[in-house]
N, C-alpha and C. Protein backbone atom coordinates (compact mmCIF):
# COMPACT_ATOMS: atom_id res chain seq x y z
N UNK A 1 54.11 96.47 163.85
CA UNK A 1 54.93 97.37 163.06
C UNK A 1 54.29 98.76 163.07
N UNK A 2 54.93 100.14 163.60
CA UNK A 2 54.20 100.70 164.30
C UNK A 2 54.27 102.01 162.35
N UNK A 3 53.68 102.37 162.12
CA UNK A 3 52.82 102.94 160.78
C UNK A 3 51.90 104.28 161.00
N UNK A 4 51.67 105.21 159.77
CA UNK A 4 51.20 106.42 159.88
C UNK A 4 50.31 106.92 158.57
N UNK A 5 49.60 107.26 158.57
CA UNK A 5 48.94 107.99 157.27
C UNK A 5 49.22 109.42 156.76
N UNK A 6 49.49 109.54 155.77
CA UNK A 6 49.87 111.16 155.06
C UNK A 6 48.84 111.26 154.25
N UNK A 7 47.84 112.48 154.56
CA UNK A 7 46.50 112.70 154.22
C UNK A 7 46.78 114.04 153.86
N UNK A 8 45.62 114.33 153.35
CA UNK A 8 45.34 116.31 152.96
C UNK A 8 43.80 116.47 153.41
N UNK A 9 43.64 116.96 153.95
CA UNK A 9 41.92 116.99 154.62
C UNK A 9 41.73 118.91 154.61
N UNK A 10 40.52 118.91 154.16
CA UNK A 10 40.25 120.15 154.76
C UNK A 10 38.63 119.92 155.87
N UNK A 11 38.39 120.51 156.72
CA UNK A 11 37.58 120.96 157.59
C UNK A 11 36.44 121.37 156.27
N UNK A 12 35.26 120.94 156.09
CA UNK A 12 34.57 121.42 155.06
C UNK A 12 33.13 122.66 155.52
N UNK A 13 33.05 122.11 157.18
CA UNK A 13 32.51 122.99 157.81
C UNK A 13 33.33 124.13 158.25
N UNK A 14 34.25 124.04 158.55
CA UNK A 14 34.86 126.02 158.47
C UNK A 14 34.83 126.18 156.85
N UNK A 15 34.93 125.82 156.15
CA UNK A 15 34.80 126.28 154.86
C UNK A 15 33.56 127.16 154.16
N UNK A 16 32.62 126.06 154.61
CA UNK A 16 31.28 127.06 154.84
C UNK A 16 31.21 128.32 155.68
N UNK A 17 31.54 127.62 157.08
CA UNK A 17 31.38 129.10 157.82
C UNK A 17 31.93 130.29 157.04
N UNK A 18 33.51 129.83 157.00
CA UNK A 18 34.22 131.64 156.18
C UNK A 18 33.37 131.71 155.16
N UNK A 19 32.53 130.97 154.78
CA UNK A 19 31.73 131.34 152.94
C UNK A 19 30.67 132.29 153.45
N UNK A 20 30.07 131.82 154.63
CA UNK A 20 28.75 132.36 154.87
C UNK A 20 29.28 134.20 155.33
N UNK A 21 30.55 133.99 155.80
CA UNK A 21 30.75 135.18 156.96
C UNK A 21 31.52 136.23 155.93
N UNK A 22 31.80 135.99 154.51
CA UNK A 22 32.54 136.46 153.31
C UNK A 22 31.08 137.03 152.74
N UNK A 23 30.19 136.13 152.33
CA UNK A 23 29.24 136.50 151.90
C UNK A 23 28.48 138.29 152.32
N UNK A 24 28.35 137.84 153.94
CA UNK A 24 28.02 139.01 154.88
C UNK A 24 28.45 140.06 155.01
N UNK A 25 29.77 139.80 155.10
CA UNK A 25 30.91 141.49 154.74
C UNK A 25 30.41 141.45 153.62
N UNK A 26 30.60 141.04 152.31
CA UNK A 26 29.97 141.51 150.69
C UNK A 26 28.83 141.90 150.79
N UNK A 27 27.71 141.81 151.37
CA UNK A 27 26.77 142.88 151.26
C UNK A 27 26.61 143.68 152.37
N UNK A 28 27.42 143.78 153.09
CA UNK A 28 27.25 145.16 154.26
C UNK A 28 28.12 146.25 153.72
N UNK A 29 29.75 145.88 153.12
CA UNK A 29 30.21 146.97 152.43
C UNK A 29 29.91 147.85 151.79
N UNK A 30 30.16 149.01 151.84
CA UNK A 30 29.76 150.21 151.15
C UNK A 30 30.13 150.37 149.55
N UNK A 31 31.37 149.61 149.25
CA UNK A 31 31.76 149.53 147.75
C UNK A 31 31.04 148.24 146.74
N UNK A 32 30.66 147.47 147.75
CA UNK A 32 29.77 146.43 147.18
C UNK A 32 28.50 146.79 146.94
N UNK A 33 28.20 148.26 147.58
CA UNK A 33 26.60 148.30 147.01
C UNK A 33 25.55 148.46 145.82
N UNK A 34 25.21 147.58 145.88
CA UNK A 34 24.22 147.90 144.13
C UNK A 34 24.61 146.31 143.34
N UNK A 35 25.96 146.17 143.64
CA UNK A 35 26.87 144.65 142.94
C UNK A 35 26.12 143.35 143.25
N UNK A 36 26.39 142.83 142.18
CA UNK A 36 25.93 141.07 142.49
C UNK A 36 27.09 140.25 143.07
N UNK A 37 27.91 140.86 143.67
CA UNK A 37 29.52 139.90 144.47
C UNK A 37 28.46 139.20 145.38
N UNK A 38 29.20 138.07 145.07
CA UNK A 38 28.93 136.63 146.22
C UNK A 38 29.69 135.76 145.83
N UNK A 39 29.57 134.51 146.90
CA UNK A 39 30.58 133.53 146.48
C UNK A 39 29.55 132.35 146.87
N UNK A 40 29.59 131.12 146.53
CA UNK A 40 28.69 130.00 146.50
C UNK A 40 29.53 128.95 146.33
N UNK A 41 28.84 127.59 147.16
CA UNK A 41 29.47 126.28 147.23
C UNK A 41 28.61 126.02 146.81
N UNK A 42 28.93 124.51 146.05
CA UNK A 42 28.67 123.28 145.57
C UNK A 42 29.62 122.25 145.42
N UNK A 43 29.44 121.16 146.06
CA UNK A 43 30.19 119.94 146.10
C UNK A 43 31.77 120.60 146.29
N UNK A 44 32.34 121.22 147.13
CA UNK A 44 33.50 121.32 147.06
C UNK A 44 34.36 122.18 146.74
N UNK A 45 33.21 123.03 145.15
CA UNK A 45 33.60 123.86 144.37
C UNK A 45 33.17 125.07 145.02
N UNK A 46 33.59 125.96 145.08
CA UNK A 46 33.41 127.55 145.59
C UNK A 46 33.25 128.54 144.25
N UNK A 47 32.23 128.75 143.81
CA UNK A 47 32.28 129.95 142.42
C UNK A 47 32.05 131.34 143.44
N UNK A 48 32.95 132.44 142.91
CA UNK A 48 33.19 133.48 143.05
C UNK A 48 32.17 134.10 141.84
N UNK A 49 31.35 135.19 143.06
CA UNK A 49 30.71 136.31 141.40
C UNK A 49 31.24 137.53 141.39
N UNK A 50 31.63 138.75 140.50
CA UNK A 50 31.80 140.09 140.89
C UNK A 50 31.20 140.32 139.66
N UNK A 51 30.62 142.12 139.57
CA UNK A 51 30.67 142.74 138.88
C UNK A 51 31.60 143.21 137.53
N UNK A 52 33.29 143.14 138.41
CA UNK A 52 34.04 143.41 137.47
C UNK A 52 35.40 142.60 137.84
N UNK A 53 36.64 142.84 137.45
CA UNK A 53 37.82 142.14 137.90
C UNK A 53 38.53 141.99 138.95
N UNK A 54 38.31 143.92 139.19
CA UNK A 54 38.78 144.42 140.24
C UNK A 54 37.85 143.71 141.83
N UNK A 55 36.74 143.96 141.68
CA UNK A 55 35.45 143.57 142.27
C UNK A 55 36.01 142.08 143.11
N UNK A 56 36.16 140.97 142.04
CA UNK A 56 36.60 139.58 142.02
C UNK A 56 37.71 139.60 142.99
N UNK A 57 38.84 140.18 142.71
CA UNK A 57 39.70 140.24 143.61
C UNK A 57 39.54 140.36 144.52
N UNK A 58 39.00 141.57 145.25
CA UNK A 58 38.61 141.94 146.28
C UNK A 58 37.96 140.51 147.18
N UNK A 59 36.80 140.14 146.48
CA UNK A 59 36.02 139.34 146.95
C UNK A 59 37.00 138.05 147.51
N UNK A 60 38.03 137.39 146.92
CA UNK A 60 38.62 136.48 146.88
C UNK A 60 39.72 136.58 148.55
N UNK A 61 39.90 138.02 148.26
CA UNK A 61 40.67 138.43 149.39
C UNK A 61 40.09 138.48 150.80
N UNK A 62 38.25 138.62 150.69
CA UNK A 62 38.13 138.28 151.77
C UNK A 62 37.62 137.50 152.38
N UNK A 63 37.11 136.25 151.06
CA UNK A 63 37.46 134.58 151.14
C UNK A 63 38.81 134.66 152.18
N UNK A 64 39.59 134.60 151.10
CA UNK A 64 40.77 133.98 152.22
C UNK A 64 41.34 134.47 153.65
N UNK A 65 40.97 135.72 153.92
CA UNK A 65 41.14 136.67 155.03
C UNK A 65 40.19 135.43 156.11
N UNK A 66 39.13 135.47 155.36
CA UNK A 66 38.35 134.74 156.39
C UNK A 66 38.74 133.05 156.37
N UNK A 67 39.13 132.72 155.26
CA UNK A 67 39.36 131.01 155.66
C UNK A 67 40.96 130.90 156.55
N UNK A 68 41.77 132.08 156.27
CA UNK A 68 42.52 131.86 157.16
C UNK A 68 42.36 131.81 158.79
N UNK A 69 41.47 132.64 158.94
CA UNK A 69 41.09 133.06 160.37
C UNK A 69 40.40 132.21 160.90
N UNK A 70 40.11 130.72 160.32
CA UNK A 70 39.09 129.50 160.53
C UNK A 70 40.27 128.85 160.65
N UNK A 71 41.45 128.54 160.09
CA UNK A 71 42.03 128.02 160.00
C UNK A 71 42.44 126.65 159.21
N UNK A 72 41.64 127.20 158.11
CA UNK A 72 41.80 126.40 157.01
C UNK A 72 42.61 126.75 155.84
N UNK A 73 43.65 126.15 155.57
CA UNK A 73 44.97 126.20 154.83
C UNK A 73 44.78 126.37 153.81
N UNK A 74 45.21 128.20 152.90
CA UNK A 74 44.71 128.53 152.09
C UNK A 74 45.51 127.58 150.54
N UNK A 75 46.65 126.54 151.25
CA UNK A 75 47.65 126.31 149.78
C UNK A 75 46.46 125.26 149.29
N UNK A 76 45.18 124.90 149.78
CA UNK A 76 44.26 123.39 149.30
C UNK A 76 43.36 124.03 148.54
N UNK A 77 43.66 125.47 147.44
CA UNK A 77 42.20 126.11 147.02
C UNK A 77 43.40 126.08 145.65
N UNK A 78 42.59 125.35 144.36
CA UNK A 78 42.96 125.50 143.68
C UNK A 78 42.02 126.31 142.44
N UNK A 79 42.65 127.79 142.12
CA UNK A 79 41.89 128.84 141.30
C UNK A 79 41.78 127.92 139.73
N UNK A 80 40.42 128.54 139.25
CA UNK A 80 40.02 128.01 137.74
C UNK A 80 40.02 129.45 137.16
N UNK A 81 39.84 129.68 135.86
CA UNK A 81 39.98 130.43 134.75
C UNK A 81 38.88 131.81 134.89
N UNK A 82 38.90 132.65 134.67
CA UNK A 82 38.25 133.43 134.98
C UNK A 82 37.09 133.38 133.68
N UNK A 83 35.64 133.35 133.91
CA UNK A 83 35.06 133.50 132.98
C UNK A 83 34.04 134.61 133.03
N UNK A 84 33.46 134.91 131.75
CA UNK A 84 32.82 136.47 131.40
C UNK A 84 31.37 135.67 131.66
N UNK A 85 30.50 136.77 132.29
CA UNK A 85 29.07 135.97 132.22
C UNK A 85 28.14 136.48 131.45
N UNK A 86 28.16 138.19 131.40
CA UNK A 86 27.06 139.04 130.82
C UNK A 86 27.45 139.96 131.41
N UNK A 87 27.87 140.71 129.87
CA UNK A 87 28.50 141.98 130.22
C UNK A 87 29.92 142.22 131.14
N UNK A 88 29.59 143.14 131.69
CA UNK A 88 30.84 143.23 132.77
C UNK A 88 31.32 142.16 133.81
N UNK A 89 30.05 141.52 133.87
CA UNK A 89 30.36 140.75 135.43
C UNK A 89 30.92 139.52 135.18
N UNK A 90 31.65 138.83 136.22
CA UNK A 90 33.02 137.76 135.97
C UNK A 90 32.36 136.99 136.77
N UNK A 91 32.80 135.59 136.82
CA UNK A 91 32.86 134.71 137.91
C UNK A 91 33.97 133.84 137.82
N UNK A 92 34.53 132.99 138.28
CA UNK A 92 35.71 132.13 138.82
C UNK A 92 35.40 131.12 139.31
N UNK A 93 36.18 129.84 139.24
CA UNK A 93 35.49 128.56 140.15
C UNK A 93 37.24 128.50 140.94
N UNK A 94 36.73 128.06 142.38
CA UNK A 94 37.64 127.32 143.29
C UNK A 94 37.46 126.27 143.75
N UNK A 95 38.67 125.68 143.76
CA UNK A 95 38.17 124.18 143.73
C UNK A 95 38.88 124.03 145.06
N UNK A 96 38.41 123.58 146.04
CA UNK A 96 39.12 122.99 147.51
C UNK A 96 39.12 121.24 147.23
N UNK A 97 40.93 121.65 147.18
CA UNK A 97 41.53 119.98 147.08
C UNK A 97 41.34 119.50 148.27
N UNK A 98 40.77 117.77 148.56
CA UNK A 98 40.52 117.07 149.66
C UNK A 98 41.40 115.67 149.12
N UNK A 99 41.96 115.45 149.59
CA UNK A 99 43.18 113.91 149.58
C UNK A 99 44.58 114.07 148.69
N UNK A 100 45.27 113.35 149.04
CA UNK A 100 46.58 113.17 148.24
C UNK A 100 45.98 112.92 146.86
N UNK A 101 46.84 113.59 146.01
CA UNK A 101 46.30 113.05 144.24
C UNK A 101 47.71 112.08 144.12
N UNK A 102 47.50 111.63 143.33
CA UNK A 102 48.36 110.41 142.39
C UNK A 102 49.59 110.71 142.34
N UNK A 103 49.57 112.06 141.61
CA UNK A 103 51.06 112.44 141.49
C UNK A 103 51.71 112.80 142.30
N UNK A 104 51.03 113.72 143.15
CA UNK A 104 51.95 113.62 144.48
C UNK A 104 52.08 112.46 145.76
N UNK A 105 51.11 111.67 145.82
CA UNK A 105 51.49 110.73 146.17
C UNK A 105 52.72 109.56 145.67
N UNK A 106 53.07 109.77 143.97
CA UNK A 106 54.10 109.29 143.59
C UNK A 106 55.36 109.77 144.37
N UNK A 107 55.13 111.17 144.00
CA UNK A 107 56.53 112.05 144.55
C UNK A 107 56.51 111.86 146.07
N UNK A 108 55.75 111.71 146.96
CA UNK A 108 56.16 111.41 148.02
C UNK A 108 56.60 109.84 148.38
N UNK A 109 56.04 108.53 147.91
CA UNK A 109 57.11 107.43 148.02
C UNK A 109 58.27 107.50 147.39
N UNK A 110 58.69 108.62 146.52
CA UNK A 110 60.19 108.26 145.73
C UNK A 110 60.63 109.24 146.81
N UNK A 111 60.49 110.06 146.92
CA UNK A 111 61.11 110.69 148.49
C UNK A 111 61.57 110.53 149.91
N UNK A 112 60.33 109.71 150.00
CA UNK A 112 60.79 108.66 151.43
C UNK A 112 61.95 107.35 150.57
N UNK A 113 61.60 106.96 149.57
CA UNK A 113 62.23 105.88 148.90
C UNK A 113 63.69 106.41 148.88
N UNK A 114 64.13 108.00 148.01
CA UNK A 114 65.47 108.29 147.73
C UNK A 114 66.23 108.40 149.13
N UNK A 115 64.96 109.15 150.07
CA UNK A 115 65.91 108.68 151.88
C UNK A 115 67.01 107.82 152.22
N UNK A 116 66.41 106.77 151.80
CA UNK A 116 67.58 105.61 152.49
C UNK A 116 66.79 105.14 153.48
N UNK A 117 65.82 105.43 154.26
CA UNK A 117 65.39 105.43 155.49
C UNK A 117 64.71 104.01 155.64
N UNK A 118 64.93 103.41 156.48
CA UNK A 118 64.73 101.87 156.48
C UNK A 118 62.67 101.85 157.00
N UNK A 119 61.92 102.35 155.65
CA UNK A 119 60.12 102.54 156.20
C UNK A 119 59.81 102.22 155.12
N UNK A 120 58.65 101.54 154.54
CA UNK A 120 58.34 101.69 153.31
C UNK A 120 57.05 102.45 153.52
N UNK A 121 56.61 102.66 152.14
CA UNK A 121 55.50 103.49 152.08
C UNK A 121 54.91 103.29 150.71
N UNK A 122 53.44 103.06 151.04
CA UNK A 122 52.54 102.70 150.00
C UNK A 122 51.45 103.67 149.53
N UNK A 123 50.48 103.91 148.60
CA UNK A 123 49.78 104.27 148.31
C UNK A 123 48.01 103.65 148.84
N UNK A 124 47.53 103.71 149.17
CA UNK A 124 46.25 103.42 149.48
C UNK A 124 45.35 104.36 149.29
N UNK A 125 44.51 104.68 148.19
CA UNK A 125 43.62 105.32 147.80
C UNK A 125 43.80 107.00 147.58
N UNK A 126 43.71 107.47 148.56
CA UNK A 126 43.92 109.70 148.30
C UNK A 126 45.25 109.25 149.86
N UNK A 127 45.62 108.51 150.41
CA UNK A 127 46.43 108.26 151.47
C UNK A 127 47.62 107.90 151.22
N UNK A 128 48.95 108.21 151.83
CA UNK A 128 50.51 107.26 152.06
C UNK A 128 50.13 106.75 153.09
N UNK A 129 50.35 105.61 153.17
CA UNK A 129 50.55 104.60 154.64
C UNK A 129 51.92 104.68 154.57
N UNK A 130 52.61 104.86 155.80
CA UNK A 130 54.06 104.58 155.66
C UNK A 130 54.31 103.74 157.08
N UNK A 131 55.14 102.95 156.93
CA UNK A 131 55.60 101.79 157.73
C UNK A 131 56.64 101.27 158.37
N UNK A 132 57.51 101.13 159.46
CA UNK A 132 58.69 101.05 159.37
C UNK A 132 58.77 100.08 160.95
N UNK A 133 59.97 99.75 161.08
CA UNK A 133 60.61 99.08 162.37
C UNK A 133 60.23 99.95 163.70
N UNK A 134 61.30 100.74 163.54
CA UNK A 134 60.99 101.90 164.49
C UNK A 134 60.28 103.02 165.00
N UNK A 135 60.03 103.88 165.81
CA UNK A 135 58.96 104.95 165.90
C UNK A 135 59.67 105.87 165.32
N UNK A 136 61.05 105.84 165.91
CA UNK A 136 61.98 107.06 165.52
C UNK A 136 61.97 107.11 164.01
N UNK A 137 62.21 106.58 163.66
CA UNK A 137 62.62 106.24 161.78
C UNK A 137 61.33 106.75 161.24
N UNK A 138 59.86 106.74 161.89
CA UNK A 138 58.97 107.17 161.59
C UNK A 138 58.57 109.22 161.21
N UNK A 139 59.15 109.18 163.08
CA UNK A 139 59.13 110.53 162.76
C UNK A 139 60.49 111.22 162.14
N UNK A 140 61.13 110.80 162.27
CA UNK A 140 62.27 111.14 160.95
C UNK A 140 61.50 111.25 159.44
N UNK A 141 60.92 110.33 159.35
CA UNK A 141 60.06 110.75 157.75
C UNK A 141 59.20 112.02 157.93
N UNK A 142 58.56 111.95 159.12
CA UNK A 142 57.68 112.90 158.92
C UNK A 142 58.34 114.54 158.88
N UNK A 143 59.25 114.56 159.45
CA UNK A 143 60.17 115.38 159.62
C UNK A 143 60.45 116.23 157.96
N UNK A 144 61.06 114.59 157.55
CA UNK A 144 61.48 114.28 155.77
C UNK A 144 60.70 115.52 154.98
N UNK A 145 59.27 114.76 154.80
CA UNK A 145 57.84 115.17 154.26
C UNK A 145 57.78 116.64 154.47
N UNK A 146 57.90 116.92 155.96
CA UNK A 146 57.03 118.44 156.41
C UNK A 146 58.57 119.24 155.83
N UNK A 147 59.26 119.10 155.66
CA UNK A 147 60.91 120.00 155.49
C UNK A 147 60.61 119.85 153.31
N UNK A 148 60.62 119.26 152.79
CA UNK A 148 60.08 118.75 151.48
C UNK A 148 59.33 119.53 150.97
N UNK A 149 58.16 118.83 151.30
CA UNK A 149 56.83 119.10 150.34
C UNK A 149 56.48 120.48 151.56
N UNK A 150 55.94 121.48 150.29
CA UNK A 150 55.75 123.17 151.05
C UNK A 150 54.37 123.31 149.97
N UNK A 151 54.28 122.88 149.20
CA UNK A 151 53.06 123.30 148.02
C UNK A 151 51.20 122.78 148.49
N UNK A 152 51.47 121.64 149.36
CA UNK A 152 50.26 121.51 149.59
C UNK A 152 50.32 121.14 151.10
N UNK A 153 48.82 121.52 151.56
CA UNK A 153 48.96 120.71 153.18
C UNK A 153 48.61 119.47 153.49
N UNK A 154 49.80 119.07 154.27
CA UNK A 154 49.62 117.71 154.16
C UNK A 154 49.28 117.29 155.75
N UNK A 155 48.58 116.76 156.37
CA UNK A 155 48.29 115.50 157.78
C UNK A 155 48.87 114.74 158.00
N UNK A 156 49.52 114.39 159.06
CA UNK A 156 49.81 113.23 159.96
C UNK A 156 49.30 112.29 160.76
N UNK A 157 48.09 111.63 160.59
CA UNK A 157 47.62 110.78 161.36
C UNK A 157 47.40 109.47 161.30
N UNK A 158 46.84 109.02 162.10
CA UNK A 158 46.40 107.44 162.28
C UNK A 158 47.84 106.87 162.88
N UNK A 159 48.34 107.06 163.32
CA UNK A 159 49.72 106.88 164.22
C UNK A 159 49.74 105.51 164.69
N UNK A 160 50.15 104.42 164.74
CA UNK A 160 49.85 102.99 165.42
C UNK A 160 51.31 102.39 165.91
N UNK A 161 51.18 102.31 167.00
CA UNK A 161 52.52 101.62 167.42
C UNK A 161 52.55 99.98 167.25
């Protein structure tokens, strides 16, 4: 029974790279000079530092300038609250989502489910397994999915005939 996995993955090594190569423009710039702007990983999480708000922005912009250019899909960065540290200067946490969460894994079996489409599809851990008779009927879902869901990036693999 030929079956597929619907995943969300990010590349965690280009993630670093654009961090390291964001970092580098922030202290070669001329408007950054004197500033404590940087950005730092831990487990996943990306904290943003600036001086000021304006600063932050900036910085964020060329985070993503650069994770785009790696090619890592900026809709999997989910922004946290901006907090005050001392004095003027801000920091921010980003969180880079890695797997299907719950709820959208709900919303995607009631989706393939409201189809009609003769596949079922299960949940297995941060994964959809989806399953069906045919290949065609397969990529018809996937079709489904990628036309659908626009809010997060989603994978196609593990393909098995």
């Amino acid at each position: 029974m030929p079956s597929f996995d619907i995943v969300s993955e990010v590349n965690l090594v280009e993630v670093k790279n654009a961090l390291d190569q964001t970092n580098k423009e922030v202290g070669t710039r001329y408007d950054f000079k004197g500033s404590d702007a940087r950005v730092e990983l831990a487990d996943k999480v990306l904290t943003v530092y600036a001086d000021s708000d304006f600063q932050l922005d900036q910085v964020k912009d060329i985070l993503i300038t650069k994770l785009a250019k790696r090619d890592v899909d900026v809709r999997c960065l989910d922004y946290g609250k901006l907090d005050k540290v001392s004095g003027n200067k801000v920091k921010q946490t980003v969180t880079v989502k890695v797997g299907v969460e719950t709820e959208l894994a709900k919303r995607l079996v009631k989706l393939i489910k409201d189809a009609k489409l003769k596949v079922q599809a299960s949940i297995q851990g941060d994964t959809v397994r989806v399953s069906g008779a045919k290949r065609d009927l397969l990529q018809e879902t996937i079709a489904l999915v990628r036309k659908e869901v626009t809010d997060v990036p989603l994978q196609f693999n593990n393909f098995r005939d």
